[in-house]
Protein backbone atom coordinates (compact mmCIF):
# COMPACT_ATOMS: atom_id res chain seq x y z
CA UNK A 1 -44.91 -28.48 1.58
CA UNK A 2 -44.81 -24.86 2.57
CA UNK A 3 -41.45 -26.14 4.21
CA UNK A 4 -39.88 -27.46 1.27
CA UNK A 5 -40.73 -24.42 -0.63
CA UNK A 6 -39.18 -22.36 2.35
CA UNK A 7 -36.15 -24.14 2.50
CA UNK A 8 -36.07 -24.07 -1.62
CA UNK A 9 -36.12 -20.28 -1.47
CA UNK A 10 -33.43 -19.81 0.92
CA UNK A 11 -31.24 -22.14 -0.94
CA UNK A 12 -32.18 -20.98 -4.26
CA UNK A 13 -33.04 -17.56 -3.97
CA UNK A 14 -35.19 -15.92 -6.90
CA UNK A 15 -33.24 -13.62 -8.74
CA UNK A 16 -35.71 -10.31 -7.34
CA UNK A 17 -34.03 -11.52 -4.08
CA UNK A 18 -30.21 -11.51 -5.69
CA UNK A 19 -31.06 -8.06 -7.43
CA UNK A 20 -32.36 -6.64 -3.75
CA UNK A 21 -29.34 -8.04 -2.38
CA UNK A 22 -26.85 -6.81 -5.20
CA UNK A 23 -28.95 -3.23 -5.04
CA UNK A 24 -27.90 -3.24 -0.93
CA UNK A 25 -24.45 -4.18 -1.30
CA UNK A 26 -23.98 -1.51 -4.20
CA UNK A 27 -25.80 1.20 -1.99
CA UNK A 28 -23.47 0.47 1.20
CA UNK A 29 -20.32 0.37 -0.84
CA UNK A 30 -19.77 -3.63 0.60
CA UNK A 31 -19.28 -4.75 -3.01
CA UNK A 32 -16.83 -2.16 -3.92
CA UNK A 33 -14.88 -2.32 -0.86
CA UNK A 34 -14.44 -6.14 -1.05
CA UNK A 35 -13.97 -5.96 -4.93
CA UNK A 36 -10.98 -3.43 -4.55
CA UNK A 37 -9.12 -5.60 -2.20
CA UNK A 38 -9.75 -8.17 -4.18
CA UNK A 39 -8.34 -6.63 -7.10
CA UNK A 40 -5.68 -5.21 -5.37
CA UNK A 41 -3.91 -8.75 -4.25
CA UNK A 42 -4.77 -9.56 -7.89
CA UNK A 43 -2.77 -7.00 -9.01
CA UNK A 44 0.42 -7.24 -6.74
CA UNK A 45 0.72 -10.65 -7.34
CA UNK A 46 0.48 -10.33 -11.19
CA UNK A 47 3.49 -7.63 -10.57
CA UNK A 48 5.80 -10.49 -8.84
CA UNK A 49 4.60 -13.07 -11.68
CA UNK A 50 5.83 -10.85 -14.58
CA UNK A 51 9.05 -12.46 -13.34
CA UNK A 52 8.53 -15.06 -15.20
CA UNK A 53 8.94 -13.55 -18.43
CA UNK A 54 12.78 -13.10 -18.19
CA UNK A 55 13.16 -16.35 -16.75
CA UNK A 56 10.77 -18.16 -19.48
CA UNK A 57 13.03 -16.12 -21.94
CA UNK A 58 16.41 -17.69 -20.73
CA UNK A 59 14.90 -21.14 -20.36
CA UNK A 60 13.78 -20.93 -23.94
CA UNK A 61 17.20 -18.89 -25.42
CA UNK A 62 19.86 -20.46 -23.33
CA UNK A 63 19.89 -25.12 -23.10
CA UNK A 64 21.70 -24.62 -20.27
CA UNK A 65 19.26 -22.69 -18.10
CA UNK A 66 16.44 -24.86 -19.32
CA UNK A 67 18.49 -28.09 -18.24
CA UNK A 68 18.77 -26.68 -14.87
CA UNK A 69 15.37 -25.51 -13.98
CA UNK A 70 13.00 -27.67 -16.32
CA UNK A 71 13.10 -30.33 -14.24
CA UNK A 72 12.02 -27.96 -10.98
CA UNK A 73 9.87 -26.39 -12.85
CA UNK A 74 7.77 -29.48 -13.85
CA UNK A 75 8.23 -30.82 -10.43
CA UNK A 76 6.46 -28.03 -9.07
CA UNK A 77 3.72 -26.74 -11.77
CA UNK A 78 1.58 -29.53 -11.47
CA UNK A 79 0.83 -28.94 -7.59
CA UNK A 80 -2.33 -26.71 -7.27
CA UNK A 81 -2.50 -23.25 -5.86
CA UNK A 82 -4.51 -23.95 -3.49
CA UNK A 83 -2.53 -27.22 -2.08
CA UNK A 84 -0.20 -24.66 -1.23
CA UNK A 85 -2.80 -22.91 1.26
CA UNK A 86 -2.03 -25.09 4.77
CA UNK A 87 2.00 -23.73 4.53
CA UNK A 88 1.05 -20.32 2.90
CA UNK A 89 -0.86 -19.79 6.67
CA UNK A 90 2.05 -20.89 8.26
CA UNK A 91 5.06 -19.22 6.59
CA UNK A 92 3.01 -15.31 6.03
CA UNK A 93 -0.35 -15.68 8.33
CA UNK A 94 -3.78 -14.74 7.50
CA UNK A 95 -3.97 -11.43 5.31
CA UNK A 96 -2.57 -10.07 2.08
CA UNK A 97 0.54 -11.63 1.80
CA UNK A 98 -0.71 -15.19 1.79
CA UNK A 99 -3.51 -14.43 -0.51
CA UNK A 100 -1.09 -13.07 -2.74
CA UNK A 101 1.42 -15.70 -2.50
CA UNK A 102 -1.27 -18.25 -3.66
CA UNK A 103 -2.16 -15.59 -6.42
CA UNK A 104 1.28 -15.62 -7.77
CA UNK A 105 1.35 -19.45 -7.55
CA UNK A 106 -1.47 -19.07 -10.74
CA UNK A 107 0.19 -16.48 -12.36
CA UNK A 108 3.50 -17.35 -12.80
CA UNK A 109 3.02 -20.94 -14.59
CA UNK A 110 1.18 -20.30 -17.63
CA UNK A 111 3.10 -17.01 -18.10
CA UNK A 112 6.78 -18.92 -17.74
CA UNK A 113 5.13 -22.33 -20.13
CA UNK A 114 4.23 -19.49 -22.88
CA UNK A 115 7.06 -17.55 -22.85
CA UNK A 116 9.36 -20.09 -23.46
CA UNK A 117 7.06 -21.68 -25.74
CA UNK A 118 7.30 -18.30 -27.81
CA UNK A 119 11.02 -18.19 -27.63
CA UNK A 120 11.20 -21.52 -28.89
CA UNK A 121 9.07 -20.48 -31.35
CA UNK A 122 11.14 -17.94 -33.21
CA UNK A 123 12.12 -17.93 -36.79
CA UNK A 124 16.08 -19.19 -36.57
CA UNK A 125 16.21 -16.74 -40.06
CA UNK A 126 15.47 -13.58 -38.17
CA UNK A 127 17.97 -14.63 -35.56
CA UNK A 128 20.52 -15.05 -37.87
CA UNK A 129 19.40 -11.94 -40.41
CA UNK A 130 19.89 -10.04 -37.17
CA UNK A 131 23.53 -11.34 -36.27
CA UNK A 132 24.66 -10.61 -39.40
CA UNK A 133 23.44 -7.26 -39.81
CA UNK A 134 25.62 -6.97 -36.50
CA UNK A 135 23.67 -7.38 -33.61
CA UNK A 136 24.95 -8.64 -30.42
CA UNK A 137 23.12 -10.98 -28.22
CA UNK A 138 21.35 -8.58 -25.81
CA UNK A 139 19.72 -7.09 -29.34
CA UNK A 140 18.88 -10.08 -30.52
CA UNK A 141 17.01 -11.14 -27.35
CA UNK A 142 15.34 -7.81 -26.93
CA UNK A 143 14.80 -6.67 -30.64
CA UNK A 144 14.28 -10.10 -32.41
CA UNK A 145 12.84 -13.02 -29.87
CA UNK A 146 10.95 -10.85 -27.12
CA UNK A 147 9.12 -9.13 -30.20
CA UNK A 148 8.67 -12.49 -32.13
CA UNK A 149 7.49 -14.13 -28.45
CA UNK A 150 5.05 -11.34 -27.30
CA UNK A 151 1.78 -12.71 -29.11
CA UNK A 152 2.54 -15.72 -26.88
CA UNK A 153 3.95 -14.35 -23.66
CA UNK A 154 0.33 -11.91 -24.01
CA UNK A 155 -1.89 -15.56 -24.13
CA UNK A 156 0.03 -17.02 -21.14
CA UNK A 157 -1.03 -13.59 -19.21
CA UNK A 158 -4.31 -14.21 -20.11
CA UNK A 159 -4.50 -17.61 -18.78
CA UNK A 160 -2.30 -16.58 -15.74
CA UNK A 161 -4.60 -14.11 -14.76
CA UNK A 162 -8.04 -16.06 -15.18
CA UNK A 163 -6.41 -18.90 -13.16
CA UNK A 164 -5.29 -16.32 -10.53
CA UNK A 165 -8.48 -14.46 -10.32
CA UNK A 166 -9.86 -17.94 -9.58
CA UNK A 167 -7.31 -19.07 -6.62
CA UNK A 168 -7.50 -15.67 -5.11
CA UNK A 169 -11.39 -16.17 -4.60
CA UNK A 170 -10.19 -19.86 -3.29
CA UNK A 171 -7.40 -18.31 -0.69
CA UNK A 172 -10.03 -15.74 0.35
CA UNK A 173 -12.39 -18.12 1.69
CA UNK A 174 -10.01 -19.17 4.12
CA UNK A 175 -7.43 -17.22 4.51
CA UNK A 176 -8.32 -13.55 4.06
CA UNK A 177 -10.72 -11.04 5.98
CA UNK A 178 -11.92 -9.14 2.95
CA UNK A 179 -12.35 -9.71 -0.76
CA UNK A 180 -15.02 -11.25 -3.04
CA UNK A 181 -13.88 -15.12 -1.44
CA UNK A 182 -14.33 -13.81 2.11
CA UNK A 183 -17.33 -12.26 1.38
CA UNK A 184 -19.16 -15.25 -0.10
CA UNK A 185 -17.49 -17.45 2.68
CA UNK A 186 -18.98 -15.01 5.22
CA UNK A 187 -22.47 -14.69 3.80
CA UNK A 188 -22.99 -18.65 3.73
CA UNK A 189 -22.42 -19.20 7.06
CA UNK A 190 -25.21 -16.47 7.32
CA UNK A 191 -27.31 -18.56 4.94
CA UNK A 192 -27.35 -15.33 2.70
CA UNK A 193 -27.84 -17.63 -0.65
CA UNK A 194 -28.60 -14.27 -2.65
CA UNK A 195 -25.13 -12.68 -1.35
CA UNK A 196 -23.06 -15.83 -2.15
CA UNK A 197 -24.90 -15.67 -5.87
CA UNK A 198 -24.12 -11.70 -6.17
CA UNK A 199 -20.48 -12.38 -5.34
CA UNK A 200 -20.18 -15.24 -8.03
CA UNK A 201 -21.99 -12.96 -10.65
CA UNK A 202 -19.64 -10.63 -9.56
CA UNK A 203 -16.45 -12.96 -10.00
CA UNK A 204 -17.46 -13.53 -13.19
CA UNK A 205 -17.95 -10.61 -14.66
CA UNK A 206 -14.68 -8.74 -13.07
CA UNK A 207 -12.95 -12.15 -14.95
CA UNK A 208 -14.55 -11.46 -18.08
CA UNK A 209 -13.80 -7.18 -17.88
CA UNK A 210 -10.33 -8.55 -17.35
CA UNK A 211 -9.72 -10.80 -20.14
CA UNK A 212 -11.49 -8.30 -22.29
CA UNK A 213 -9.10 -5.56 -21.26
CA UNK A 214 -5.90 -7.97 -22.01
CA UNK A 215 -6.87 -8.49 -25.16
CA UNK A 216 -7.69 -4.79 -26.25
CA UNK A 217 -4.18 -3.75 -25.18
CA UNK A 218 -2.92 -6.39 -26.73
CA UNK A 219 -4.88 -5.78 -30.40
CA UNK A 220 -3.70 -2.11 -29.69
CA UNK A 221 0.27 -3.15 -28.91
CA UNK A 222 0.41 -6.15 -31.28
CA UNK A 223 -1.95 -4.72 -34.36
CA UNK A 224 0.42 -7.22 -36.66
CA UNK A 225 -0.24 -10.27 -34.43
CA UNK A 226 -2.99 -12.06 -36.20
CA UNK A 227 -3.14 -14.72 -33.87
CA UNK A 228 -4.10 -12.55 -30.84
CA UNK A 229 -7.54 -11.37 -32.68
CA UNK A 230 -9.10 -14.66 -32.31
């Protein structure tokens, strides 16, 4: 019996244990260091992903472009992040790059689905109100359907970056030697339950500061999008 209660505690560590442990990894600046690299890949690769705004903008504006790529694109979305792991190890090694790679692989989907969803989206009577108040098409594009898009472009960053946050944690468990994933992935093979639980909590709550922060800029930027205060 005492057994089963031993073996009970180490795999389900009260949470006196997890605070100890969260208290220790605070104190020696482990957390921290981990979360900023972390956070840093998360970052980078949100940089490259942005790309997929002007590319989700000429898919959605221009037939042509859409009838070129759509096909690609559709080809390729469905294939997880984290499939892409075995030839991300190959092609850029263990470290930054590959983690960020995968990163970018979450990212950049639900960023280039909204955006053209959002240019789809826009009014055909401001399009033409601005052509015939003499706009050309570059003003059109940048004054009428990136403004009319942006409430939508700003919900597929929000999903891009939750799904990112969650494949980086995935590429760092096997392909990284820092960061929240490694961390976790190191401290099980230790049988350190209460670390593995402290870097979930962790997860978590970066996530949630994250999404939080998205949508305060965006409430701040967009005050006349209705849609983005829900």
């Amino acid at each position: 019996m005492w057994v089963l209660d031993e073996t009970t505690r180490m795999l389900l560590p009260a949470p006196t244990v997890v605070a100890i442990a969260a208290w220790d990894l605070v104190a020696t600046g482990e957390l921290f260091r981990h979360l900023f690299d972390s956070l840093s890949r998360e970052f980078v690769a949100f940089s490259w992903a942005l790309t997929a705004i002007p590319l989700g903008i000429a898919m959605g504006w221009w037939k042509s472009v859409h009838e070129q790529l759509d096909s690609l694109v559709e080809i390729l979305r469905p294939i997880p992040p984290l499939a892409w792991i075995p030839l991300s190890i190959l092609w850029f090694g263990i470290g930054d790059m590959q983690n960020q790679f995968i990163i970018f692989l979450g990212i950049f989907f639900p960023i280039l689905l909204n955006t053209i969803t959002g240019v789809k989206g826009v009014e055909l009577n401001l399009v033409r109100a601005a052509r015939c108040l003499g706009a050309g098409e570059g003003a059109v594009l940048r004054r009428v359907v990136l403004h009319a898009a942006l409430p939508q472009i700003v919900t597929g960053i929000r999903i891009g970056l939750g799904v990112g946050w969650m494949a980086l944690v995935a590429a760092e468990l096997v392909g990284a030697s820092s960061g929240l994933g490694f961390m976790i992935n190191d401290a099980r093979t230790l049988l350190r339950t209460d670390i593995v639980i402290v870097g979930m909590i962790t997860i978590g709550l970066v996530g949630l500061v994250l999404d939080l922060l998205i949508r305060e800029l965006s409430h701040r930027m967009l005050p006349w999008s209705r849609s983005l205060h829900h």
